[in-house]
PDB file of N, CA and C in Angstrom:
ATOM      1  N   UNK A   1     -46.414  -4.413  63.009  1.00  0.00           N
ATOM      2  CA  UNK A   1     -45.564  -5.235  63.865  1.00  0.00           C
ATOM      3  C   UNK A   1     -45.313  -4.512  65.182  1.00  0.00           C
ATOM      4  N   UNK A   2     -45.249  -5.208  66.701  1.00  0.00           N
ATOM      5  CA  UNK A   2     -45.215  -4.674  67.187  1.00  0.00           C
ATOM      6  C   UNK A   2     -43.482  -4.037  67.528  1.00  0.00           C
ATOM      7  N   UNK A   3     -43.591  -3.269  69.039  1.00  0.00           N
ATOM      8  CA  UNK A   3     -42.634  -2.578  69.278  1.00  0.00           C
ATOM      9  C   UNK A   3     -42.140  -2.385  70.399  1.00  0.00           C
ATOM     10  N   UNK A   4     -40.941  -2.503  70.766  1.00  0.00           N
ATOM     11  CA  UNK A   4     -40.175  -2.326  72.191  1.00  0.00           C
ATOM     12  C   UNK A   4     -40.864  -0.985  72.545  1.00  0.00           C
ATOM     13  N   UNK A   5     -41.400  -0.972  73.893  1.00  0.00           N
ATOM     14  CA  UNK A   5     -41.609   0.604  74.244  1.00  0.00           C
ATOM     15  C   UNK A   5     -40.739   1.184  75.358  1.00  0.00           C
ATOM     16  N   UNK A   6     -40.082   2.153  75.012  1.00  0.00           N
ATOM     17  CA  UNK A   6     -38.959   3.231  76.072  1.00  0.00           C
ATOM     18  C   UNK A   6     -39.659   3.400  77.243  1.00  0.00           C
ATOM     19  N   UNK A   7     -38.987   3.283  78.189  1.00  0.00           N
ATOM     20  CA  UNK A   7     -39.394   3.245  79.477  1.00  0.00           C
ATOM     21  C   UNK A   7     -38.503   3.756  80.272  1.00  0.00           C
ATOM     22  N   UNK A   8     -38.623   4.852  81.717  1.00  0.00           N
ATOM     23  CA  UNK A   8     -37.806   5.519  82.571  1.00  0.00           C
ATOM     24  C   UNK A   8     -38.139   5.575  83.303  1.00  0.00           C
ATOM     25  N   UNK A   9     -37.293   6.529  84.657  1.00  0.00           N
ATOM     26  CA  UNK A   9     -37.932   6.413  85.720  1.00  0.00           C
ATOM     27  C   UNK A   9     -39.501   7.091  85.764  1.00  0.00           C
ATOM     28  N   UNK A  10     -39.978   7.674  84.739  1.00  0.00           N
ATOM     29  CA  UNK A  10     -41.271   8.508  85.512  1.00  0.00           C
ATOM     30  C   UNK A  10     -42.122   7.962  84.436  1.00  0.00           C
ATOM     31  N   UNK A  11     -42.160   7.178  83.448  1.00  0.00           N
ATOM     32  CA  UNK A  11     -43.212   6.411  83.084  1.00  0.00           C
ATOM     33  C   UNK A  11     -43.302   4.644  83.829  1.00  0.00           C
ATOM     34  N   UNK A  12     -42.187   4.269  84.352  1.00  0.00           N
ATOM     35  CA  UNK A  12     -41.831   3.052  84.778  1.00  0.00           C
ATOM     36  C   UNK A  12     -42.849   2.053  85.300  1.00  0.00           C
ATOM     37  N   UNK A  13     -43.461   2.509  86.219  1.00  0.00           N
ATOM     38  CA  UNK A  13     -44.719   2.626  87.249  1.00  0.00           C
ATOM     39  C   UNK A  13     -45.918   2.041  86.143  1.00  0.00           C
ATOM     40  N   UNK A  14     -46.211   3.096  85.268  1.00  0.00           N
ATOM     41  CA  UNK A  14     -47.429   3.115  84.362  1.00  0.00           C
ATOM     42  C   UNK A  14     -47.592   2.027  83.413  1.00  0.00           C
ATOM     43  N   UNK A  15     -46.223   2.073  82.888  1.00  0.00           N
ATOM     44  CA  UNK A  15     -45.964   0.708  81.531  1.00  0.00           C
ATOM     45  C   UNK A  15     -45.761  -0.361  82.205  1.00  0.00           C
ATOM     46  N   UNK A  16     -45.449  -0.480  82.742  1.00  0.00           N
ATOM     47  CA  UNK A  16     -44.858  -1.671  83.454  1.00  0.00           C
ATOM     48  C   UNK A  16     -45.553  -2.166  84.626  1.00  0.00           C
ATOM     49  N   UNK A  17     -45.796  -1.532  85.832  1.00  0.00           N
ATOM     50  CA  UNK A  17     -45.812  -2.560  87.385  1.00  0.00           C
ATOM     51  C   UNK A  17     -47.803  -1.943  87.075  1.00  0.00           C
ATOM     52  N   UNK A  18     -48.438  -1.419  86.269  1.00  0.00           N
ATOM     53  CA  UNK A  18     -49.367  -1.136  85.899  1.00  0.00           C
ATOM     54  C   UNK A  18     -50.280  -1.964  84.917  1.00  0.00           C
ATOM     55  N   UNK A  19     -49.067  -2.573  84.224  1.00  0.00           N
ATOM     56  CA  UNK A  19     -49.821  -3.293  83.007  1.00  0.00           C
ATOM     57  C   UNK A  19     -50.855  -4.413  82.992  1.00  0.00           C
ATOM     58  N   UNK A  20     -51.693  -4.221  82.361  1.00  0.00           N
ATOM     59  CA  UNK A  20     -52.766  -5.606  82.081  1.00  0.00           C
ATOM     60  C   UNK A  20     -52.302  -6.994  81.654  1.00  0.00           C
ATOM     61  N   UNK A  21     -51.333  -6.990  80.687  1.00  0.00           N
ATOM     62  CA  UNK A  21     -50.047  -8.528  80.658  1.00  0.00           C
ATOM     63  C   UNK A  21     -48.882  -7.983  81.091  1.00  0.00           C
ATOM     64  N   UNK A  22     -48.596  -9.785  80.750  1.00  0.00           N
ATOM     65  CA  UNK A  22     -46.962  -9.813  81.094  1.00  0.00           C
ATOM     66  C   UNK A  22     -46.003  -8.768  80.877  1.00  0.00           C
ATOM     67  N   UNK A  23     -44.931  -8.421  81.131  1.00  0.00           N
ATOM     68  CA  UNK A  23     -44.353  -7.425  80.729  1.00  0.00           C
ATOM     69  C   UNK A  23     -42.718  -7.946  80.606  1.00  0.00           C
ATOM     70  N   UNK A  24     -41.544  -7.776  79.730  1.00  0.00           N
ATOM     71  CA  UNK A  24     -40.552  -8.250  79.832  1.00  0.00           C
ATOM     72  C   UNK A  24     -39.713  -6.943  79.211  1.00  0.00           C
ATOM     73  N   UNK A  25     -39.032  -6.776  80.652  1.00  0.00           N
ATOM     74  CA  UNK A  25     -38.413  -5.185  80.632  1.00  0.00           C
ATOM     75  C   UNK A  25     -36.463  -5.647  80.286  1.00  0.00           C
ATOM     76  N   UNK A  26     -35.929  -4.981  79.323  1.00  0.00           N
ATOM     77  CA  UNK A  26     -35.086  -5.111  78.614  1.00  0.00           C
ATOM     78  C   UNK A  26     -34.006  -4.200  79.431  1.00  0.00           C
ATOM     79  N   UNK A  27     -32.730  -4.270  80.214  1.00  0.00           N
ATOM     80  CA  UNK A  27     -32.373  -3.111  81.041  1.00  0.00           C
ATOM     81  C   UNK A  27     -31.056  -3.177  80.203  1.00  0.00           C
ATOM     82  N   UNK A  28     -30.857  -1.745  79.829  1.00  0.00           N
ATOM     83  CA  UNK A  28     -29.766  -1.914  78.362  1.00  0.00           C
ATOM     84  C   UNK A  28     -28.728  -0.498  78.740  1.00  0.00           C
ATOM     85  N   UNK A  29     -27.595  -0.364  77.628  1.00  0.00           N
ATOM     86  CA  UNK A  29     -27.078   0.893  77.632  1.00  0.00           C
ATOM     87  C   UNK A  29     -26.565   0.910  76.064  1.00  0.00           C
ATOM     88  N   UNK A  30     -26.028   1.975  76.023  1.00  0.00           N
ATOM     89  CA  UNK A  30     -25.492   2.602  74.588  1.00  0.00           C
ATOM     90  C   UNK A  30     -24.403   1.926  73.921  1.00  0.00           C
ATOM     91  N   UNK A  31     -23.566   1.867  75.217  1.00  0.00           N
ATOM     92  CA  UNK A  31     -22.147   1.617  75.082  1.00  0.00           C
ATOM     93  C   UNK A  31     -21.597   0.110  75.634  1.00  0.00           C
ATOM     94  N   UNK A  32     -23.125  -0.898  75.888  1.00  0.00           N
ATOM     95  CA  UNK A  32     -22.886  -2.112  76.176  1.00  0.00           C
ATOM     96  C   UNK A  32     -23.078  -2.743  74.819  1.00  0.00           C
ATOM     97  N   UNK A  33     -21.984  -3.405  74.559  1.00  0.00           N
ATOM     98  CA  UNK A  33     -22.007  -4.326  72.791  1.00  0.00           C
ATOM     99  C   UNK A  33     -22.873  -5.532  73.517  1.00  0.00           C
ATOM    100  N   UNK A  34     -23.021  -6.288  74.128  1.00  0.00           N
ATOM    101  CA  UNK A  34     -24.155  -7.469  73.880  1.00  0.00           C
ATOM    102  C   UNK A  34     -24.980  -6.655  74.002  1.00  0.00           C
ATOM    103  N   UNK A  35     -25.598  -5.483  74.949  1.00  0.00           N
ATOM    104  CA  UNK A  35     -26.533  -4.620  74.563  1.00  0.00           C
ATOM    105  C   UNK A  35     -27.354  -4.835  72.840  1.00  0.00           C
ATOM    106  N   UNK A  36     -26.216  -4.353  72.082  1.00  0.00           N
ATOM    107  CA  UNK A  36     -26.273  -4.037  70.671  1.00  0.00           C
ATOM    108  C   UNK A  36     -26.579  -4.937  70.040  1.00  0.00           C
ATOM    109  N   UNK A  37     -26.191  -6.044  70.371  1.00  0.00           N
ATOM    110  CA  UNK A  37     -26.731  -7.675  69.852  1.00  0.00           C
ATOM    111  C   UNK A  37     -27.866  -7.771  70.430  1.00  0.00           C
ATOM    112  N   UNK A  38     -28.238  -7.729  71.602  1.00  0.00           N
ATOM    113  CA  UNK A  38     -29.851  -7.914  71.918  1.00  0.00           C
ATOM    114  C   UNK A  38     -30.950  -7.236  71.549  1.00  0.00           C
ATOM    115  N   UNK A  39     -30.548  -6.423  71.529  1.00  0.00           N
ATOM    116  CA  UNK A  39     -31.315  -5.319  71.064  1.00  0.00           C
ATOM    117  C   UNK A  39     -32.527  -5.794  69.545  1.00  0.00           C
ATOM    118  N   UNK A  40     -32.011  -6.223  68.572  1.00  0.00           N
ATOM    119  CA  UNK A  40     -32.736  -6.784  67.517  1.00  0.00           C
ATOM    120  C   UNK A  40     -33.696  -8.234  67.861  1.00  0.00           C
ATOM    121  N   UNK A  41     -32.993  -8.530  68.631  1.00  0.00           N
ATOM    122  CA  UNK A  41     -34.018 -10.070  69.710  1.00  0.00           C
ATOM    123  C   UNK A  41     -34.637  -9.379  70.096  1.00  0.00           C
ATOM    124  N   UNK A  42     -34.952  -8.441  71.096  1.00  0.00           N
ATOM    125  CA  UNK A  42     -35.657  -7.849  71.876  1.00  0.00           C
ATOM    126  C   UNK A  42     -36.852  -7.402  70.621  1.00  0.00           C
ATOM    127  N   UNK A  43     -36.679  -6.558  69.922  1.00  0.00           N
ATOM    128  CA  UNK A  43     -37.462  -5.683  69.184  1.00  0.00           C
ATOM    129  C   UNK A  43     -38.693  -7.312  67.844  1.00  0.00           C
ATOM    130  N   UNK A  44     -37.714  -8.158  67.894  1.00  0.00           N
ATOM    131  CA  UNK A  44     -38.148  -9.195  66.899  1.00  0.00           C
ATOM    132  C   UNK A  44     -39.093 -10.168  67.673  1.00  0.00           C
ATOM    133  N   UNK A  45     -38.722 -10.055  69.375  1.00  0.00           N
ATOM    134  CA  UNK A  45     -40.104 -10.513  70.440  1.00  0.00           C
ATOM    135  C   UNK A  45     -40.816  -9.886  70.516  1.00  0.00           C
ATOM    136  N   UNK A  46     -40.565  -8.391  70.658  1.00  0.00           N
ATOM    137  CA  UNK A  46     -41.764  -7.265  70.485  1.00  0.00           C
ATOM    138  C   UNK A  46     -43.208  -8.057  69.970  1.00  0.00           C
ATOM    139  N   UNK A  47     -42.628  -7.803  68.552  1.00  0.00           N
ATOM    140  CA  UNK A  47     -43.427  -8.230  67.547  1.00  0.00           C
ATOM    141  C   UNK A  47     -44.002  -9.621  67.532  1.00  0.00           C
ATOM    142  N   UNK A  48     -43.475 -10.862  67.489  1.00  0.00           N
ATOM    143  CA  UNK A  48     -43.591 -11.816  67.656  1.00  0.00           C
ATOM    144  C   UNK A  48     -44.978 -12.251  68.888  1.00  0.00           C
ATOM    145  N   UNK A  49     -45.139 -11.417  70.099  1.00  0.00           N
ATOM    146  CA  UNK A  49     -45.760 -11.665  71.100  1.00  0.00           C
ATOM    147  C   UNK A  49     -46.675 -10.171  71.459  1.00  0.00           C
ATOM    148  N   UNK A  50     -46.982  -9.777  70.544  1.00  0.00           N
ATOM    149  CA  UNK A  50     -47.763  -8.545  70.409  1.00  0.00           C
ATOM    150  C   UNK A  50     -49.085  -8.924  70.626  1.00  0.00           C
ATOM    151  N   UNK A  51     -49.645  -8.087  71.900  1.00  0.00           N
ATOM    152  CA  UNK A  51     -50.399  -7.988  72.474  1.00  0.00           C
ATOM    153  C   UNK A  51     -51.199  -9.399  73.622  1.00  0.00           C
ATOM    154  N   UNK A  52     -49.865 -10.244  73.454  1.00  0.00           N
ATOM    155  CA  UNK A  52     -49.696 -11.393  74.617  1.00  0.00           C
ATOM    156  C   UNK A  52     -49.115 -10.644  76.217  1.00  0.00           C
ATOM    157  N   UNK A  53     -47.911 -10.487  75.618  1.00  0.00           N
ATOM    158  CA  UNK A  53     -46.714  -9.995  76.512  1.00  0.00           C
ATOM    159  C   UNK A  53     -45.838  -8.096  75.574  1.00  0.00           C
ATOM    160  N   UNK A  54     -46.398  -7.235  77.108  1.00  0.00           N
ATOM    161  CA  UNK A  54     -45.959  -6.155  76.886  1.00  0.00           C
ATOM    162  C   UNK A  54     -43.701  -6.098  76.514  1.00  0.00           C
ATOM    163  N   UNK A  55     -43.121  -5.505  75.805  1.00  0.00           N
ATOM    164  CA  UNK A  55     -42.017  -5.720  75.948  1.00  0.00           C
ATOM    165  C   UNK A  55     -41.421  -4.053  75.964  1.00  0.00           C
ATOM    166  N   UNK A  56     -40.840  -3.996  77.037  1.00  0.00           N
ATOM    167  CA  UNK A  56     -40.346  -2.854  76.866  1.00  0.00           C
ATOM    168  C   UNK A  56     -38.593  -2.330  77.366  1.00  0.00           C
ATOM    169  N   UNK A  57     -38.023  -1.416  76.816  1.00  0.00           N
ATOM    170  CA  UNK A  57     -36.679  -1.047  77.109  1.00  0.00           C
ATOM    171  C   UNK A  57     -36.435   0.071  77.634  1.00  0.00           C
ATOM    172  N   UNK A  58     -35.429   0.002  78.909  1.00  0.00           N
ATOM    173  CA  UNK A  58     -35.023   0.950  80.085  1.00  0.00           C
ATOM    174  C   UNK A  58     -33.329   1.030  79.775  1.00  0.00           C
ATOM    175  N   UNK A  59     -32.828   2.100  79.378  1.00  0.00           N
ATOM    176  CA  UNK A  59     -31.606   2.754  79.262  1.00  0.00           C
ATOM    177  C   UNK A  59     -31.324   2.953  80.979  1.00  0.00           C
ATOM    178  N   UNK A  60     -30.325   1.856  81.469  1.00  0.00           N
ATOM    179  CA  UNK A  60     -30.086   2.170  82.742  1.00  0.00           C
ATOM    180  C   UNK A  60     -29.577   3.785  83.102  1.00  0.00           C
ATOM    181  N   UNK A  61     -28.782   4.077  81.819  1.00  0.00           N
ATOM    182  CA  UNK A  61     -28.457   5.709  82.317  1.00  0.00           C
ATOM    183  C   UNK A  61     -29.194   6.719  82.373  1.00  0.00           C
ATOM    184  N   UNK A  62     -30.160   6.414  81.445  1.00  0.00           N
ATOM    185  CA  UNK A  62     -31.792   7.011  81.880  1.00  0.00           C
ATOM    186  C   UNK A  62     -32.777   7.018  82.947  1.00  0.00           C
ATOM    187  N   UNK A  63     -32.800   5.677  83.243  1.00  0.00           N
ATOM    188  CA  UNK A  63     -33.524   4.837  84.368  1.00  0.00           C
ATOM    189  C   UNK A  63     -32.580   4.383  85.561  1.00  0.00           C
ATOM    190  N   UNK A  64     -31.404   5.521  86.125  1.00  0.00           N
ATOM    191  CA  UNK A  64     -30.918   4.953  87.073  1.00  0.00           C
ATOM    192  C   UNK A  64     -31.381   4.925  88.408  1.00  0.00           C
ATOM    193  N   UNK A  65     -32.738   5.039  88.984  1.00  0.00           N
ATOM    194  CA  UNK A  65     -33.345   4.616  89.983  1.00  0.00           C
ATOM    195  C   UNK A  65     -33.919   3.074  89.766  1.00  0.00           C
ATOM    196  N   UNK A  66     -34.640   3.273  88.847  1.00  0.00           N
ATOM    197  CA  UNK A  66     -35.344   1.875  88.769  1.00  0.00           C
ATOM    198  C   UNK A  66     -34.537   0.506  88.124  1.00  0.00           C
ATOM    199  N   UNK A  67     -33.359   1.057  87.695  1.00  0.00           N
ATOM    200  CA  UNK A  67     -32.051  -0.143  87.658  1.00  0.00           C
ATOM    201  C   UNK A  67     -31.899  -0.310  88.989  1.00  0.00           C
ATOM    202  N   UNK A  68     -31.343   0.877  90.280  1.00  0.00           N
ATOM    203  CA  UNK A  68     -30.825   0.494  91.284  1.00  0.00           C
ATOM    204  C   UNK A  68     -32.202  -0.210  91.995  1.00  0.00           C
ATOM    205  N   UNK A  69     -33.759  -0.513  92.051  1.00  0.00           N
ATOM    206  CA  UNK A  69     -34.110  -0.870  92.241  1.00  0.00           C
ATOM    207  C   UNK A  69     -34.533  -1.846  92.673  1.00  0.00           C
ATOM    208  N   UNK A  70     -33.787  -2.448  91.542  1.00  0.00           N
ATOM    209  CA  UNK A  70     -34.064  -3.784  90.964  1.00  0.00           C
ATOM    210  C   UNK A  70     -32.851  -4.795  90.854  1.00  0.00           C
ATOM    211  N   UNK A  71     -32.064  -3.878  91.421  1.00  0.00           N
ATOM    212  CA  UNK A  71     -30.881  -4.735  91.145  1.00  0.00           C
ATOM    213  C   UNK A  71     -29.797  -4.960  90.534  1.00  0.00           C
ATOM    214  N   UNK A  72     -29.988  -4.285  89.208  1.00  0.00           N
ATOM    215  CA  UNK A  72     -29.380  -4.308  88.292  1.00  0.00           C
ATOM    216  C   UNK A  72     -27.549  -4.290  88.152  1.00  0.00           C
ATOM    217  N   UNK A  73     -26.900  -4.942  88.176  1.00  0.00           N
ATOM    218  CA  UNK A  73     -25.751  -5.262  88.505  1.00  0.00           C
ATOM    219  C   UNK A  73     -24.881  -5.554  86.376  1.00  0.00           C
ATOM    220  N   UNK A  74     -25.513  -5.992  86.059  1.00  0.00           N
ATOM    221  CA  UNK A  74     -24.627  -6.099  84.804  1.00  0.00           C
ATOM    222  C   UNK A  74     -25.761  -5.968  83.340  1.00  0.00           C
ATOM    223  N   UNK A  75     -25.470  -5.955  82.596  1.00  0.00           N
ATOM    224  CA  UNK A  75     -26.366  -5.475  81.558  1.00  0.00           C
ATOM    225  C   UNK A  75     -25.927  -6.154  79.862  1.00  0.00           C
ATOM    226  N   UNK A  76     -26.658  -6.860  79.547  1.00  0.00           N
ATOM    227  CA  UNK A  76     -28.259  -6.901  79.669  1.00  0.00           C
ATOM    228  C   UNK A  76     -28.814  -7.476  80.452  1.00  0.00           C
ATOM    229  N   UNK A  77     -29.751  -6.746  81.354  1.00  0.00           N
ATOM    230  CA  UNK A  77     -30.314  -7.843  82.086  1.00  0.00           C
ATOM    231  C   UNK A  77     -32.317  -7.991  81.587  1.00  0.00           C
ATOM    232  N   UNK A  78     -32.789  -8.812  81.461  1.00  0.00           N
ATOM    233  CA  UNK A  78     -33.929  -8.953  80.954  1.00  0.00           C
ATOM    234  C   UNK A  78     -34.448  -9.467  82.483  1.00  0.00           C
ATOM    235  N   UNK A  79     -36.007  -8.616  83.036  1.00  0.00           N
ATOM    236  CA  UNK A  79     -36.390  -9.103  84.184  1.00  0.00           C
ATOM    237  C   UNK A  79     -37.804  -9.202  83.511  1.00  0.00           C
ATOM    238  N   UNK A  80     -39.431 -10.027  83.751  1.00  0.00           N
ATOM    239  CA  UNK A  80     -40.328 -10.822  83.481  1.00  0.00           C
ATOM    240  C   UNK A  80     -40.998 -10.185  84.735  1.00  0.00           C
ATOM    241  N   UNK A  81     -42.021  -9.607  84.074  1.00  0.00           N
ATOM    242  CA  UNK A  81     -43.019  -9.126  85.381  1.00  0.00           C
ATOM    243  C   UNK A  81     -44.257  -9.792  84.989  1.00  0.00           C
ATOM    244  N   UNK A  82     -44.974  -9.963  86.092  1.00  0.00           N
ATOM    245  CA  UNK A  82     -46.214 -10.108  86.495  1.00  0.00           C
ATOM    246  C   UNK A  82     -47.196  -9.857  87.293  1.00  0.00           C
ATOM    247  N   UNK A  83     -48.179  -9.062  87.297  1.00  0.00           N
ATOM    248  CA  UNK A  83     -48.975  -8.504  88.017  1.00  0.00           C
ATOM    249  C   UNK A  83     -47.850  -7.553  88.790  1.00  0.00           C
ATOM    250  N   UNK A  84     -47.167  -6.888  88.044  1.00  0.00           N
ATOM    251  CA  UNK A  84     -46.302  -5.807  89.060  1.00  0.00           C
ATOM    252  C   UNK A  84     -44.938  -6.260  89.461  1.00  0.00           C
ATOM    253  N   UNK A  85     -44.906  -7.896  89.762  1.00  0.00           N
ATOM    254  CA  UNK A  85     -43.940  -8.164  90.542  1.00  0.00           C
ATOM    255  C   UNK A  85     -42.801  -9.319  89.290  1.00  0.00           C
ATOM    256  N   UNK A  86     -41.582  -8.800  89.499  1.00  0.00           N
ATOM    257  CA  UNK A  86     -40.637 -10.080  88.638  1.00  0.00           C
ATOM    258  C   UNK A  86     -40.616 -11.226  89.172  1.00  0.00           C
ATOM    259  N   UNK A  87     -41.060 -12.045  87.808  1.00  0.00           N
ATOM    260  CA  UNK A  87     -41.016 -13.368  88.207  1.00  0.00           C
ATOM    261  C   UNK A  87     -39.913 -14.367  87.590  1.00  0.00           C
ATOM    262  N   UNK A  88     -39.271 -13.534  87.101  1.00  0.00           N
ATOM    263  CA  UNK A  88     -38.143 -14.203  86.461  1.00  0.00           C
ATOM    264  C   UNK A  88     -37.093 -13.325  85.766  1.00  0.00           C
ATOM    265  N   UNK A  89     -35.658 -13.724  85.331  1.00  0.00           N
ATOM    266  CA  UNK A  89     -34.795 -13.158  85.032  1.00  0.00           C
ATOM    267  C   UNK A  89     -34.024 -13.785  84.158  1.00  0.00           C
ATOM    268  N   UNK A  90     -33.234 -13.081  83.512  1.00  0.00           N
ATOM    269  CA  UNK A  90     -32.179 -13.302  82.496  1.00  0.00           C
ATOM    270  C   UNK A  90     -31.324 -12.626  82.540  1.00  0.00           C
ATOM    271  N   UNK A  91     -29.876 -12.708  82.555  1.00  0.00           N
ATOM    272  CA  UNK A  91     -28.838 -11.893  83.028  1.00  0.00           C
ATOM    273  C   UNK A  91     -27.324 -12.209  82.121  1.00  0.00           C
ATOM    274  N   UNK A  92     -27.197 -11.115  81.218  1.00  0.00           N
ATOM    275  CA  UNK A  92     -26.110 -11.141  79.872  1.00  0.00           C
ATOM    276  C   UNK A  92     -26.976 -12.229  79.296  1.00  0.00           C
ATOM    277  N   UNK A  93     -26.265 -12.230  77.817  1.00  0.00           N
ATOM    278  CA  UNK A  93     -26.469 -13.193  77.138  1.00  0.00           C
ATOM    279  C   UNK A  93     -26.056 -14.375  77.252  1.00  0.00           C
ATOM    280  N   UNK A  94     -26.998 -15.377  76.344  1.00  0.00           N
ATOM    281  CA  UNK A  94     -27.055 -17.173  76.560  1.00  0.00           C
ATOM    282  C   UNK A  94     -26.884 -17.016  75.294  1.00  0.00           C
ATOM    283  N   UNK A  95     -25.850 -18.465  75.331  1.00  0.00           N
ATOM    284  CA  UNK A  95     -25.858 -18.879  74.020  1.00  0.00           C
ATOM    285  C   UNK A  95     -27.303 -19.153  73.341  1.00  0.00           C
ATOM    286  N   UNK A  96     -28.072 -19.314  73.528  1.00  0.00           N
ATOM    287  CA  UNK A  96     -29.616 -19.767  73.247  1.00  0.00           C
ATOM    288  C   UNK A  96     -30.296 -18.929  74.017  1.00  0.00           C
ATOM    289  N   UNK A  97     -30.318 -17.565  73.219  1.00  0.00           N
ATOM    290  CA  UNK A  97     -30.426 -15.805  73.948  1.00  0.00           C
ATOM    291  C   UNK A  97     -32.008 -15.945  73.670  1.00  0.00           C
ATOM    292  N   UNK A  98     -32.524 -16.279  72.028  1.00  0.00           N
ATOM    293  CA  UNK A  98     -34.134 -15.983  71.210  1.00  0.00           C
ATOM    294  C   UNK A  98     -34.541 -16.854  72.097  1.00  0.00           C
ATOM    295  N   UNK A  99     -34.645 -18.029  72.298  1.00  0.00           N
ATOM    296  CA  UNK A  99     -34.948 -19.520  72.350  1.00  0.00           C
ATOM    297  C   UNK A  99     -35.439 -19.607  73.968  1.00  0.00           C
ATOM    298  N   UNK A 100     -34.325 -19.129  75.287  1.00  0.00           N
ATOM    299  CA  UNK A 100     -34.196 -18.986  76.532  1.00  0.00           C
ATOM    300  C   UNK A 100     -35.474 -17.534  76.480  1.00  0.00           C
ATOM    301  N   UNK A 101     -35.529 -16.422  76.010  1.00  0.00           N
ATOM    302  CA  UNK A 101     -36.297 -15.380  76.175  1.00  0.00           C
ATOM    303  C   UNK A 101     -37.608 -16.296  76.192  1.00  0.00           C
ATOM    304  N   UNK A 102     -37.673 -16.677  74.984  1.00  0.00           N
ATOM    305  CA  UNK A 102     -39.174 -17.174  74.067  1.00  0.00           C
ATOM    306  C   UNK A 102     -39.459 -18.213  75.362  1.00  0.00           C
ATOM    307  N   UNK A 103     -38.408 -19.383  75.736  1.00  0.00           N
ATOM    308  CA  UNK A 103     -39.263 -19.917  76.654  1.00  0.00           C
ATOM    309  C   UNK A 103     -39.550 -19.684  78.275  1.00  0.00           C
ATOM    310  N   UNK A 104     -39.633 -18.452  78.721  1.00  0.00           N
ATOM    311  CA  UNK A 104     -39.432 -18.030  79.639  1.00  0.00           C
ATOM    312  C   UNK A 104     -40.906 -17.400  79.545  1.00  0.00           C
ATOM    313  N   UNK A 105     -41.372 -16.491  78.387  1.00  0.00           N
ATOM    314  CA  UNK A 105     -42.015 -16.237  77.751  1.00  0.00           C
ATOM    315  C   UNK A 105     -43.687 -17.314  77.939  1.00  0.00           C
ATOM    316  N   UNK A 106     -43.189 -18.139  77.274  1.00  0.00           N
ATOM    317  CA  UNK A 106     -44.574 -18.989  77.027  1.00  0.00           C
ATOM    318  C   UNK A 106     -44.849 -19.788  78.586  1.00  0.00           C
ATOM    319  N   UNK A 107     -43.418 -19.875  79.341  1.00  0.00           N
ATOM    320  CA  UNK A 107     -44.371 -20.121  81.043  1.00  0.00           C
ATOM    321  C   UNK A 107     -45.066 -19.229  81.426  1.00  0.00           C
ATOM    322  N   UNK A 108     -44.689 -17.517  81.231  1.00  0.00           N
ATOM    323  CA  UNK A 108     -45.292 -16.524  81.841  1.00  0.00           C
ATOM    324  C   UNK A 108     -46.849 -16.497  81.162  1.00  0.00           C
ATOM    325  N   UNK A 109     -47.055 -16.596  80.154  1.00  0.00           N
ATOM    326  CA  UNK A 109     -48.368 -16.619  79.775  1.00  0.00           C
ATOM    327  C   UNK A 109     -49.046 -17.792  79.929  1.00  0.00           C
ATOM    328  N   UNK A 110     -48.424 -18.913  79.925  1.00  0.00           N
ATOM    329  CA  UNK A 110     -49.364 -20.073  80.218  1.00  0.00           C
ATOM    330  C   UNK A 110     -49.695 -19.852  81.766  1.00  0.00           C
ATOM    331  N   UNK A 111     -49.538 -19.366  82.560  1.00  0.00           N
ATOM    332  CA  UNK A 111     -49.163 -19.483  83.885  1.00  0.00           C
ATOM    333  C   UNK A 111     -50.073 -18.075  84.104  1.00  0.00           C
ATOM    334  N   UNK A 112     -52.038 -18.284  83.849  1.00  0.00           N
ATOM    335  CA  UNK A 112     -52.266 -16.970  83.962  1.00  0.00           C
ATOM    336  C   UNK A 112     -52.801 -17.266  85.488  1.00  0.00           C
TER     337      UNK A 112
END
């Protein structure tokens, strides 16, 4: 099954604005509780879309360049890359958190 892959500032580049698919980067912390709730969505899309769409997770306190990068203002924020560049976003949780990911998801890949 697949797997969320850890991501920071000095692999960021490589996994991500590098990748051959989609990529849907997870921007999280320790001590954020919807964090803690997403977190098992995140890891259960992993898998679910393995080897469609790359999925990976950035500990903003780890990754605090490429949070300030990007924007990152509240957390969780889920950003949707393509060919390098975000093409979409998700910001805290939705009531319809799996459902909103997943179909955000199947535009980015239909949409090669």
């Amino acid at each position: 099954m697949g797997k969320a892959v850890d991501v920071n500032d000095e692999n960021f580049e490589s996994e991500v604005i590098k990748a051959t698919i989609p990529v849907l980067v997870d921007f999280w912390a320790t001590w954020c509780g919807a964090c803690q709730t997403a977190g098992p969505i995140i890891d259960k899309i992993a898998g679910e879309y393995e080897g469609k769409v790359k999925v990976c997770k950035l500990n903003v306190d780890e990754g605090a360049n490429t949070s300030t990068q990007y924007s990152v203002m509240s957390i969780p924020t889920l950003n949707f890359f393509k060919e390098g560049k975000v093409v979409d976003q998700i910001v805290g949780m939705t009531p319809d958190f799996e459902t909103d990911i997943k179909t955000k998801i199947e535009k980015l890949i239909a949409n090669k």
